[in-house]
Protein backbone atom coordinates (compact mmCIF):
# COMPACT_ATOMS: atom_id res chain seq x y z
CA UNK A 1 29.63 -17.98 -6.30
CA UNK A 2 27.90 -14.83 -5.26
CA UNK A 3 24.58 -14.96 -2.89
CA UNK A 4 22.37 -14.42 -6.21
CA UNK A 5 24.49 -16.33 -8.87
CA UNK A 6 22.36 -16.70 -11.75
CA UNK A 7 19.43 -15.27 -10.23
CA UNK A 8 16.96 -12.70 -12.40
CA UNK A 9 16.44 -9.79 -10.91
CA UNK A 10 14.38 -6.83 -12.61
CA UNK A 11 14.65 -3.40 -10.97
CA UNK A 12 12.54 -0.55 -11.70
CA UNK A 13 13.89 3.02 -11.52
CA UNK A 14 17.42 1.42 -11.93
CA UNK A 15 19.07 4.57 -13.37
CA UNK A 16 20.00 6.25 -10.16
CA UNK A 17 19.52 6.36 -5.83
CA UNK A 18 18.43 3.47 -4.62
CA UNK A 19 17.53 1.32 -7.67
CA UNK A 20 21.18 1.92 -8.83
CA UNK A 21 22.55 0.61 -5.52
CA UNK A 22 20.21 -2.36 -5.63
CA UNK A 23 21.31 -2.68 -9.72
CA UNK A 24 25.12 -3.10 -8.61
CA UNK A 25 24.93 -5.15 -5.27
CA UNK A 26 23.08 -8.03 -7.20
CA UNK A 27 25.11 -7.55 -9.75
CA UNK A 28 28.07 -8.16 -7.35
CA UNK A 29 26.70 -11.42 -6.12
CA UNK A 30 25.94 -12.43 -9.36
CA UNK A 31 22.64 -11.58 -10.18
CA UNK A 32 21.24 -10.95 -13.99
CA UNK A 33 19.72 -8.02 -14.05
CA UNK A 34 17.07 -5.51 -16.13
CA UNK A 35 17.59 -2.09 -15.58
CA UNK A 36 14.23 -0.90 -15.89
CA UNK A 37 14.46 2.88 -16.50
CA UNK A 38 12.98 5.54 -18.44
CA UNK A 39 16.15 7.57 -18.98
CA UNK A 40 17.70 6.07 -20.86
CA UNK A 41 21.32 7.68 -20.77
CA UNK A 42 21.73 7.01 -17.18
CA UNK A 43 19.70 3.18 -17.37
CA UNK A 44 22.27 2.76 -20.43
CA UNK A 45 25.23 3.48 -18.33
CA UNK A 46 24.47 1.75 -15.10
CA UNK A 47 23.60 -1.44 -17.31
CA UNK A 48 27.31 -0.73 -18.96
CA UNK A 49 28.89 -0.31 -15.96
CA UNK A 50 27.42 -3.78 -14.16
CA UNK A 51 28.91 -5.45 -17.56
CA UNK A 52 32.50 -3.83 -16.82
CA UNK A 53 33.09 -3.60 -13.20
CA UNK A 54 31.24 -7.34 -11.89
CA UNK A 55 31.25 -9.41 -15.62
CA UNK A 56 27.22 -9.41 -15.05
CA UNK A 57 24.78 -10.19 -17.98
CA UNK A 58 22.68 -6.88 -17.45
CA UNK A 59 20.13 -5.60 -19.89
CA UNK A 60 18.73 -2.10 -20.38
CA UNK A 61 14.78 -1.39 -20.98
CA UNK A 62 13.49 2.41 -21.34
CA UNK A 63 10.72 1.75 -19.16
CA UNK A 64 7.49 3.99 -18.33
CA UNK A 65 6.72 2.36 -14.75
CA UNK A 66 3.34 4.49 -15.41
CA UNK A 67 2.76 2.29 -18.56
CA UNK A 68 0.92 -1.01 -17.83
CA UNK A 69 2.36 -2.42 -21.29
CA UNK A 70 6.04 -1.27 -20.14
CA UNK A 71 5.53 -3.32 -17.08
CA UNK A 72 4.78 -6.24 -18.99
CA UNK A 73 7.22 -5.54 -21.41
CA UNK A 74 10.18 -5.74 -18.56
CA UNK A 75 9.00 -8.79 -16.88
CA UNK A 76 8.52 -10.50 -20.63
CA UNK A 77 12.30 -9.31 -21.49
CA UNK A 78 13.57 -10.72 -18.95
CA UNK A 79 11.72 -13.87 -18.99
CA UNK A 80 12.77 -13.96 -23.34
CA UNK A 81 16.63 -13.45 -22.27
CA UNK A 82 16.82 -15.73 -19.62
CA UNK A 83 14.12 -18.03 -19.61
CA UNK A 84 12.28 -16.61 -15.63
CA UNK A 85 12.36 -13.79 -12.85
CA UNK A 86 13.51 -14.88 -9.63
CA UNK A 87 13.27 -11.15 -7.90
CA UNK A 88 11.31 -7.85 -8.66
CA UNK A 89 12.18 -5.12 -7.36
CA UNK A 90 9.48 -2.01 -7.33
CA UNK A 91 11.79 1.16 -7.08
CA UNK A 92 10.57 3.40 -9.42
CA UNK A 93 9.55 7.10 -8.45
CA UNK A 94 9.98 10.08 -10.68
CA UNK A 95 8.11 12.67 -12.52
CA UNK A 96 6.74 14.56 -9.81
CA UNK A 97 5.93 18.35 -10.52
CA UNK A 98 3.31 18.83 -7.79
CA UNK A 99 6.34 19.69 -5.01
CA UNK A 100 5.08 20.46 -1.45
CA UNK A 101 1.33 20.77 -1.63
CA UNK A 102 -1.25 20.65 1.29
CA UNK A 103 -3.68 18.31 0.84
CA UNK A 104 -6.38 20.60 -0.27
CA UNK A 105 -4.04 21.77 -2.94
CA UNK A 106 -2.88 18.67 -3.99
CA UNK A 107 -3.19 18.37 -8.21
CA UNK A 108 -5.45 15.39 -9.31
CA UNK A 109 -2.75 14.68 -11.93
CA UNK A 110 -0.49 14.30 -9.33
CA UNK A 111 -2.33 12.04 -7.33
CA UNK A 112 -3.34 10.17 -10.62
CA UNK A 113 0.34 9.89 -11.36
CA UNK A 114 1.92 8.94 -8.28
CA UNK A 115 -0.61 6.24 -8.06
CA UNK A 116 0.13 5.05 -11.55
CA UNK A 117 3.96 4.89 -10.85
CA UNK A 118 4.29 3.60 -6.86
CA UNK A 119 1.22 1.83 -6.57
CA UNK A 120 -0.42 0.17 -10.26
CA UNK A 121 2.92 0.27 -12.12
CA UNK A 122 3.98 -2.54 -9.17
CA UNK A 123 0.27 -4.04 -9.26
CA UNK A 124 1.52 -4.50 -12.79
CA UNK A 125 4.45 -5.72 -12.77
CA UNK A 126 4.15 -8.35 -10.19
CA UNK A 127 1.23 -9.82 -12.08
CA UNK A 128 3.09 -10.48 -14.78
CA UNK A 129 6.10 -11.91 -12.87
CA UNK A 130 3.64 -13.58 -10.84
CA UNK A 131 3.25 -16.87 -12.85
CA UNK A 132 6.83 -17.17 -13.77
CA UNK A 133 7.58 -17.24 -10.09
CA UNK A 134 4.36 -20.15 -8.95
CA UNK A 135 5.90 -21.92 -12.03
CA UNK A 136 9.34 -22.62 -10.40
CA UNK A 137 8.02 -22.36 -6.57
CA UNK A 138 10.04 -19.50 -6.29
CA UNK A 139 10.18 -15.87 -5.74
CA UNK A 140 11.26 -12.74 -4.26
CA UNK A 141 9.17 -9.36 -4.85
CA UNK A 142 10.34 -6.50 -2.64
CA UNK A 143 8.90 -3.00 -2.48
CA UNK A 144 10.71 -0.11 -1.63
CA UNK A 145 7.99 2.06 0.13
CA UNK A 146 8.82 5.04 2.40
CA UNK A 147 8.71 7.01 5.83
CA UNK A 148 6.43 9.54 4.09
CA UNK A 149 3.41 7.43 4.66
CA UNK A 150 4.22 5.94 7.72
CA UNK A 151 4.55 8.74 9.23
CA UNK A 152 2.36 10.99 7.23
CA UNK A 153 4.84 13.36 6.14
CA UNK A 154 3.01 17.15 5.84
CA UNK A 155 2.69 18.53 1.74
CA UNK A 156 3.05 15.05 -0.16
CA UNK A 157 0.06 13.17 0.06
CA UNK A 158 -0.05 12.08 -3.20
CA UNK A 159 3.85 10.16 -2.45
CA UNK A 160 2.04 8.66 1.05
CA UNK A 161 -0.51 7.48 -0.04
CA UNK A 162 0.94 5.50 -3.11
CA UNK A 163 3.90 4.18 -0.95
CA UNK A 164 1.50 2.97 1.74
CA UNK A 165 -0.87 1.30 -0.95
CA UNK A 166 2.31 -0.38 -2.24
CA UNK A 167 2.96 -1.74 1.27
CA UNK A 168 -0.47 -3.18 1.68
CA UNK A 169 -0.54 -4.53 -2.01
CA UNK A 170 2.97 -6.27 -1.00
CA UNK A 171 1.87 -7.41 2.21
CA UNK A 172 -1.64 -8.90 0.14
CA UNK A 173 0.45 -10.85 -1.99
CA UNK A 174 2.61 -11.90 0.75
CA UNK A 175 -0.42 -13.73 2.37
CA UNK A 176 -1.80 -15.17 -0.75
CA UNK A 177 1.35 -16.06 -2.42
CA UNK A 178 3.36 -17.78 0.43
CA UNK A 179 2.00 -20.81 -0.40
CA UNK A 180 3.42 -20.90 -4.04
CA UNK A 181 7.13 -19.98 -2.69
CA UNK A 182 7.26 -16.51 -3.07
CA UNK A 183 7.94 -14.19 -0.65
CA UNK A 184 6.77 -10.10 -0.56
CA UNK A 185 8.78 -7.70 1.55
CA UNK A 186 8.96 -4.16 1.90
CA UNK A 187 12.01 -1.73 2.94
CA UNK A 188 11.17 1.89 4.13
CA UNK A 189 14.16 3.57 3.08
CA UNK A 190 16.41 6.36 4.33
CA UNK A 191 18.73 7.78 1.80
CA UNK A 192 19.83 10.44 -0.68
CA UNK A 193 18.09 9.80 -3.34
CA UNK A 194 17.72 12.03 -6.45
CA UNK A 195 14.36 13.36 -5.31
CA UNK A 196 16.03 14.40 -2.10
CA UNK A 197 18.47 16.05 -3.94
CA UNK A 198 16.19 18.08 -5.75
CA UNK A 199 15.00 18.71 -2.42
CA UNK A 200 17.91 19.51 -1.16
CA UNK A 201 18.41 22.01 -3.59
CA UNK A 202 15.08 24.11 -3.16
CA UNK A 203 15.05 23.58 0.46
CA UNK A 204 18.45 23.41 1.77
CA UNK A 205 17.70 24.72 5.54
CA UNK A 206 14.74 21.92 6.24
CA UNK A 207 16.78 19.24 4.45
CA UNK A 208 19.99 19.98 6.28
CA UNK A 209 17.42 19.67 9.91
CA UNK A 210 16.02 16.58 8.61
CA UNK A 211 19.18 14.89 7.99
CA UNK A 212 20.25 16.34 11.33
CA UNK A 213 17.27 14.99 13.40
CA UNK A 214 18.24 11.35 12.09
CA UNK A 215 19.41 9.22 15.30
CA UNK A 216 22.71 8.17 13.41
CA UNK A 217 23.06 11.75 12.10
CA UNK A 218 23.32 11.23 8.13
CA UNK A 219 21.54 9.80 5.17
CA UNK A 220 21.91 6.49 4.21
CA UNK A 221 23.53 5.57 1.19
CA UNK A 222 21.61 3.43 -1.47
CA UNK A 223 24.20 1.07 -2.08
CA UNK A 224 26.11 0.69 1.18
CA UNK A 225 23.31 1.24 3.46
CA UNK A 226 19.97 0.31 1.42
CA UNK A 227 21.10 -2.11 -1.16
CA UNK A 228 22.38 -4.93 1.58
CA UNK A 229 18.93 -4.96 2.80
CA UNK A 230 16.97 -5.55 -0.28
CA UNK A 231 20.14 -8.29 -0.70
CA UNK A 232 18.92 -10.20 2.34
CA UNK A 233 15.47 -10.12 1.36
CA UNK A 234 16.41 -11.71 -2.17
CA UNK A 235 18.57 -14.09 -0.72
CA UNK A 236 17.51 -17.61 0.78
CA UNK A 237 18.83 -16.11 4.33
CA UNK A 238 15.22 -14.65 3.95
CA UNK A 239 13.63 -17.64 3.18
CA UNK A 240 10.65 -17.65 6.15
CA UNK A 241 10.15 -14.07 6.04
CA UNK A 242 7.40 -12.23 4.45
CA UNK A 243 4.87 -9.36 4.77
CA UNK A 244 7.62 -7.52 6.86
CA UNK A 245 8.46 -4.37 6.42
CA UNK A 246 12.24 -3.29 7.22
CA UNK A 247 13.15 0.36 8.46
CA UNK A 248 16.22 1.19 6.40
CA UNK A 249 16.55 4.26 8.21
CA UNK A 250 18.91 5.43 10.87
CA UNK A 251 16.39 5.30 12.84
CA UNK A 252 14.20 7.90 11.75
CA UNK A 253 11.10 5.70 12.33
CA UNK A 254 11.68 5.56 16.03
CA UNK A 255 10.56 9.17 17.43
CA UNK A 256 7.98 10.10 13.79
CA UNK A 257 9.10 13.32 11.81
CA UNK A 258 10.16 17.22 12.61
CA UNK A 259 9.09 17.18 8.75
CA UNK A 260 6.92 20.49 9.11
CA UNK A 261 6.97 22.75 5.86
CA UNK A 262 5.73 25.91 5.75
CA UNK A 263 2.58 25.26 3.53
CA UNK A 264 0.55 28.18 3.66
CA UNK A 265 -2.65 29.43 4.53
C-alpha cells in the first residue's frame, strides 16, 4: 500500500518538469491521477506511461489552465471517474511570449495571461474541488509558486506577481478552510523545468551562473528533488501543517538572487 493508495490527485501542467514528477511519484504510491495538460501528446504519454510502469488508473484531460470552464471541467472528471478529489495540485505555467521585460515594458497581455494561468486558473480550480473536499473532511491543495516573487526576480513581473498572488490565495484558503479538513501549502521550487530550458537555451551564460550560485551547486530535479515534497504535503505525515510555504531549492532562498539581466535602457 503506497502513501496515497487510492487517493485522487489532479495535477495541472502534468505534461512535463515538475507536474510530470509530481504525476509519477503519486502515481508510485498509488495515487489516481488527472493529467491536466494542454498538450496533449506529451499529457497523453505521461498518463500512458503511469498506466505501464506503476499499474495506476491515470486519466488524460487537454486542459486550458487559462479557461475557467477547463478548470471545472478537470475537477468534474475526476470527481465523474472516481466519485471525489482528495489533492490538487496547481502546476501549470506555459505560454509565455513576453521573455525578459522590465517592468515598464511589460505587455498587458502578458500580465493578463500570467494572471489567468498562475493565479485565477488555481482560484478556479480549487473552488470547484472545494466542496468535494468539506464533503469528506478532507483535503490537500498545494501550490507550486516560485523564487521569482519572493525574491523579485528583475524582467518577469508578470511570473512574480502571479506566483506570489497564488501564495497568498493558498495561504487565504489555508486559514478559512482548516476548519473543514483541508489543508493549503505551497512549495517554491528549484528545478529544470521546461521554461528554464528555454531559458537555458537563449541565455546559456546567466543560466549556467545561476545554477552555479545555488548553495548545493545544481538544479533540482522535479521528480527526485521536487516531487517528494509535494508527496509529504499530500500525505497524512502533513496532517497539522498548513499556510507554509516550503523552499524546494538548494538553498537559493537563503542569500536572494545574482538574477540581474541586462534589460536595457
Amino acid at each position: 500500500m503506497g502513501r496515497l493508495q487510492d487517493k485522487v490527485a489532479v495535477i495541472t501542467g502534468a505534461g512535463d518538469g515538475i507536474g510530470k514528477g509530481i504525476a509519477r511519484r503519486f502515481a508510485a504510491e498509488g495515487a489516481r491521477v488527472v493529467v491536466a495538460e494542454i498538450d496533449d501528446t506529451n499529457g497523453q504519454q505521461v498518463a500512458d506511461d503511469l498506466r505501464s510502469e506503476f499499474g495506476a488508473d491515470a486519466l488524460f484531460l487537454h486542459t486550458d489552465a487559462t479557461r475557467q470552464l477547463d478548470n471545472e471541467a478537470m475537477i468534474a472528471a475526476a470527481v465523474d471517474r472516481w466519485g471525489t478529489v482528495d489533492i490538487l495540485v496547481n502546476n501549470a505555467w506555459g505560454g509565455d511570449t513576453a521573455g525578459l521585460q522590465r517592468t515598464d515594458k511589460m505587455p498587458t497581455d502578458a500580465m493578463h495571461h500570467a494572471l489567468d494561468m498562475k493565479l485565477l486558473g488555481p482560484f478556479w480550480a480549487m473552488q470547484a474541488a472545494f466542496p468535494h473536499m468539506k464533503a469528506q473532511g478532507w483535503g490537500r491543495v498545494i501550490s507550486i509558486c516560485s523564487l521569482n516573487g519572493v525574491n523579485a526576480h528583475m524582467g518577469s513581473v508578470h511570473y512574480n506577481v502571479s506566483a506570489e498572488g497564488l501564495r497568498t490565495l493558498t495561504r487565504t484558503a489555508a486559514r478559512e478552510w482548516a476548519r473543514f479538513g483541508i489543508t493549503c501549502n505551497a512549495i517554491c521550487p528549484g528545478a529544470k523545468t521546461a521554461a528554464f530550458r528555454a531559458f537555458e537555451a537563449a541565455n546559456p551564460e546567466m543560466a549556467k551562473a545561476s545554477e552555479a550560485a545555488n548553495p548545493m551547486g545544481y538544479l533540482g530535479d522535479p521528480e527526485r528533488d521536487i516531487a517528494p515534497v509535494a508527496l509529504f504535503y499530500a500525505s497524512e505525515d502533513s496532517r497539522y501543517i498548513t499556510g507554509n510555504t516550503l523552499y524546494a531549492d538548494g538553498g537559493s532562498h537563503i542569500n536572494g538572487t545574482v538574477w540581474v539581466p541586462d534589460l536595457g535602457d
